[in-house]
C-alpha atoms as a PDB file:
ATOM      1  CA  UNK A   1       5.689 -41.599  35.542  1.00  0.00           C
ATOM      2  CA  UNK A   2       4.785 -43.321  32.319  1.00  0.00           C
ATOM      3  CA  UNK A   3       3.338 -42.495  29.728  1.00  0.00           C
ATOM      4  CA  UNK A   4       2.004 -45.279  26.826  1.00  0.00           C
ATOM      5  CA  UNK A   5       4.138 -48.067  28.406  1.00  0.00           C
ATOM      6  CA  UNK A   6       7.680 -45.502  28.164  1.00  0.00           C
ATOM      7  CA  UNK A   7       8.637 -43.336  30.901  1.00  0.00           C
ATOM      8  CA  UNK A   8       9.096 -39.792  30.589  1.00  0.00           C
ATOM      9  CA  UNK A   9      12.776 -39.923  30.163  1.00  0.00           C
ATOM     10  CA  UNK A  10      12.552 -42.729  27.718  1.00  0.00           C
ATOM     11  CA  UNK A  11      10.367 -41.176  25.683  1.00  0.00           C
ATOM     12  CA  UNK A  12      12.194 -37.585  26.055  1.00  0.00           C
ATOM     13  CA  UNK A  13      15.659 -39.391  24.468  1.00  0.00           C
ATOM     14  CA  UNK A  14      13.543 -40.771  21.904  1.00  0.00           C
ATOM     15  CA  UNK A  15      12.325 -37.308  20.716  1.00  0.00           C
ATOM     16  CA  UNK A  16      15.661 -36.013  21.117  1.00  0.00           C
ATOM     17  CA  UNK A  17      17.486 -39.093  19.064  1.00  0.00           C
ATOM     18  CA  UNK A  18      14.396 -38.405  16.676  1.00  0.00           C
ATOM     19  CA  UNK A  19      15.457 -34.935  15.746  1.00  0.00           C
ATOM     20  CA  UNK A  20      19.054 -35.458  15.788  1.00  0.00           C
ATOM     21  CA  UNK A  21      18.443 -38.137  12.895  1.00  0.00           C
ATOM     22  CA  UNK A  22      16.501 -35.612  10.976  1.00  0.00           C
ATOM     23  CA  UNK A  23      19.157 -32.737  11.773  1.00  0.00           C
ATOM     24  CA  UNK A  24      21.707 -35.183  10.223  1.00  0.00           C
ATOM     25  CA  UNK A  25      19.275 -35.895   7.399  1.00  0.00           C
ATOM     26  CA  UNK A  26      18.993 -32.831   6.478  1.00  0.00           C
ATOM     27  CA  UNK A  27      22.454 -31.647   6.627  1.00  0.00           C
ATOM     28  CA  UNK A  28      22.983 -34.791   4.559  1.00  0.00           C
ATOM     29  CA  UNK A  29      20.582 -33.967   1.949  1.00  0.00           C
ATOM     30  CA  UNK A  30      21.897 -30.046   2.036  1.00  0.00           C
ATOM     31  CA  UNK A  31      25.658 -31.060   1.338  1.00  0.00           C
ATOM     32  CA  UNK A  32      24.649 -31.341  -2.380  1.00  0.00           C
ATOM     33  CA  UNK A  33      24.882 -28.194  -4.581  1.00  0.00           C
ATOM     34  CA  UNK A  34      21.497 -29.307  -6.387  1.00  0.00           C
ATOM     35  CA  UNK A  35      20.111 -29.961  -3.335  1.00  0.00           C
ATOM     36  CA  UNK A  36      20.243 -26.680  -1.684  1.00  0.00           C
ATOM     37  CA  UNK A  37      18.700 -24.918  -4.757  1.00  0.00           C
ATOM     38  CA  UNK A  38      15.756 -27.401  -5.159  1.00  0.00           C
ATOM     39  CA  UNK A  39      15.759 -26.639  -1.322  1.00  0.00           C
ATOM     40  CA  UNK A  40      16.164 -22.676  -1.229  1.00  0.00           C
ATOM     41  CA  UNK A  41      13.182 -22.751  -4.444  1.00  0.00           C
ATOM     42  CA  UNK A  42      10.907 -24.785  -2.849  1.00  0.00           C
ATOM     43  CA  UNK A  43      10.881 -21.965   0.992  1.00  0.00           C
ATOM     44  CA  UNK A  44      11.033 -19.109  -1.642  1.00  0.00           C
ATOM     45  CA  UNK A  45       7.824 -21.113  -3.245  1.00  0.00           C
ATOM     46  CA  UNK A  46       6.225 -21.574   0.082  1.00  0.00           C
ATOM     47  CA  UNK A  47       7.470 -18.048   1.159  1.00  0.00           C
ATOM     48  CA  UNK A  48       5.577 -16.192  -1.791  1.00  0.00           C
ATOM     49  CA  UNK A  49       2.196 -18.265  -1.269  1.00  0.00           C
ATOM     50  CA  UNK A  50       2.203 -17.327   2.540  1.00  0.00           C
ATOM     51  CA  UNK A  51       3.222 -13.795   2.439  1.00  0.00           C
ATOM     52  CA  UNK A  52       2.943 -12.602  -1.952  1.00  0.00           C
ATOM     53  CA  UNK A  53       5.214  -9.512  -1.997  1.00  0.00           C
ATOM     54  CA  UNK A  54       3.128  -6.076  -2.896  1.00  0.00           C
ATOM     55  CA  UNK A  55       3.998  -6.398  -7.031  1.00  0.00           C
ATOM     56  CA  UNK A  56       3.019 -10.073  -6.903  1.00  0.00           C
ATOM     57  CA  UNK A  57      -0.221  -8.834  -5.963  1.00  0.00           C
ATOM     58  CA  UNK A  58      -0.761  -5.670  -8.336  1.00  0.00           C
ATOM     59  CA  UNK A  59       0.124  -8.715 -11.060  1.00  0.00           C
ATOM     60  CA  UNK A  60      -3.199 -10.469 -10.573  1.00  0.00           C
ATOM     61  CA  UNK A  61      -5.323  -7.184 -10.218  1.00  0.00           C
ATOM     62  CA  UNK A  62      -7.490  -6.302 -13.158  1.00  0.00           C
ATOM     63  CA  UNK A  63      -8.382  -2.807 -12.246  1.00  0.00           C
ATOM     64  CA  UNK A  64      -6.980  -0.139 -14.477  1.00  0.00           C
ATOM     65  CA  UNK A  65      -8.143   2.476 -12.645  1.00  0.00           C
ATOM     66  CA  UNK A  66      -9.480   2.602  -9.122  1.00  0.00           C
ATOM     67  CA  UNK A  67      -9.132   4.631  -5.724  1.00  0.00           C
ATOM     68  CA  UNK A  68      -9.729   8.042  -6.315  1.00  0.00           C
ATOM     69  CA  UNK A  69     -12.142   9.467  -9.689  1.00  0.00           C
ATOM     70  CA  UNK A  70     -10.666  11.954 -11.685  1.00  0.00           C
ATOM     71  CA  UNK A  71     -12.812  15.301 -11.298  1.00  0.00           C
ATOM     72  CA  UNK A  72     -13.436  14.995 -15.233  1.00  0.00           C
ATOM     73  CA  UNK A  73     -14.122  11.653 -16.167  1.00  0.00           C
ATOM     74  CA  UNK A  74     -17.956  12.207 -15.843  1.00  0.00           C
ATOM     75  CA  UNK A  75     -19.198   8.875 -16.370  1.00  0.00           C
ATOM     76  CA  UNK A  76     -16.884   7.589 -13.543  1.00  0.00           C
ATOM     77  CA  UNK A  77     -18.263  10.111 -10.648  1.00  0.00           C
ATOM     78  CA  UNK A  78     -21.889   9.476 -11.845  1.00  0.00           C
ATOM     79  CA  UNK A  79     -21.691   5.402 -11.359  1.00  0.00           C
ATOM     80  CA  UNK A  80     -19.543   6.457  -8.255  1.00  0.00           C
ATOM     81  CA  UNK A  81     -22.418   9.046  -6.780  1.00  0.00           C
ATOM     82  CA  UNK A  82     -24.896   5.641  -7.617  1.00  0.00           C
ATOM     83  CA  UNK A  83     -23.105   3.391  -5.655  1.00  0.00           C
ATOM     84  CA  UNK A  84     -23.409   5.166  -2.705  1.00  0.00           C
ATOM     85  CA  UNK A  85     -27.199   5.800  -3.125  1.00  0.00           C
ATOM     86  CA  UNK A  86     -27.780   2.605  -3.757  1.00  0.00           C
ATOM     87  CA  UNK A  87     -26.493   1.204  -0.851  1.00  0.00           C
ATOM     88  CA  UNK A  88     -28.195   4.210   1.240  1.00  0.00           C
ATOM     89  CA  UNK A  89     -31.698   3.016  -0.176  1.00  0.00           C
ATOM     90  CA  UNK A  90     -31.313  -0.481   0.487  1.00  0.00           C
ATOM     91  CA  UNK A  91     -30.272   0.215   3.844  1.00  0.00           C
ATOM     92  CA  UNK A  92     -33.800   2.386   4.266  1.00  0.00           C
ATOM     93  CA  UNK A  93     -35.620  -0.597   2.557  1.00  0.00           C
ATOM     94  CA  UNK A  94     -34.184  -3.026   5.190  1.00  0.00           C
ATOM     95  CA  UNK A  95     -35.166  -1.040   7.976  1.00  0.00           C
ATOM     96  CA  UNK A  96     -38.662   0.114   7.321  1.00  0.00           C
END
């Protein structure tokens, strides 16, 4: 069968021939010492923008103080307690 003017198994030994060049290029490029720490800092780059580790993210937070409202700080629980109402009456204005 072909397939853009190669057949299959033409094409097939040029993918494989393909990747075997850039398995040798790369072991090439690896053999240098500088090399493999340009290459290691560049996937733990890549690494920490895919998947940021739990204190990379607390870094970038700027809450102080969040989750649970001590039972003391007034001034907290009040602005709390008017979140929720003010969510609850917007909810009632939406639907009447």
């Amino acid at each position: 069968m072909k397939k853009g003017g190669f057949t299959m198994r033409q094409t097939l030994s040029m993918k494989s021939a393909m990747a075997a060049g850039v398995g040798v290029s790369a072991a090439l490029w690896l053999s240098s010492k500088p090399n493999r720490l340009k290459t290691m800092i560049l996937l733990r780059d890549w690494k920490r923008k895919i998947k940021p580790s739990p204190l990379d993210k607390s870094k970038n937070l700027p809450v102080e103080k969040a989750g649970n409202p001590h039972p003391q700080d007034i001034e907290d629980n009040k602005m709390v307690d008017e979140g929720a109402v003010y969510s609850v009456q917007y909810y009632n204005q939406k639907m009447q």
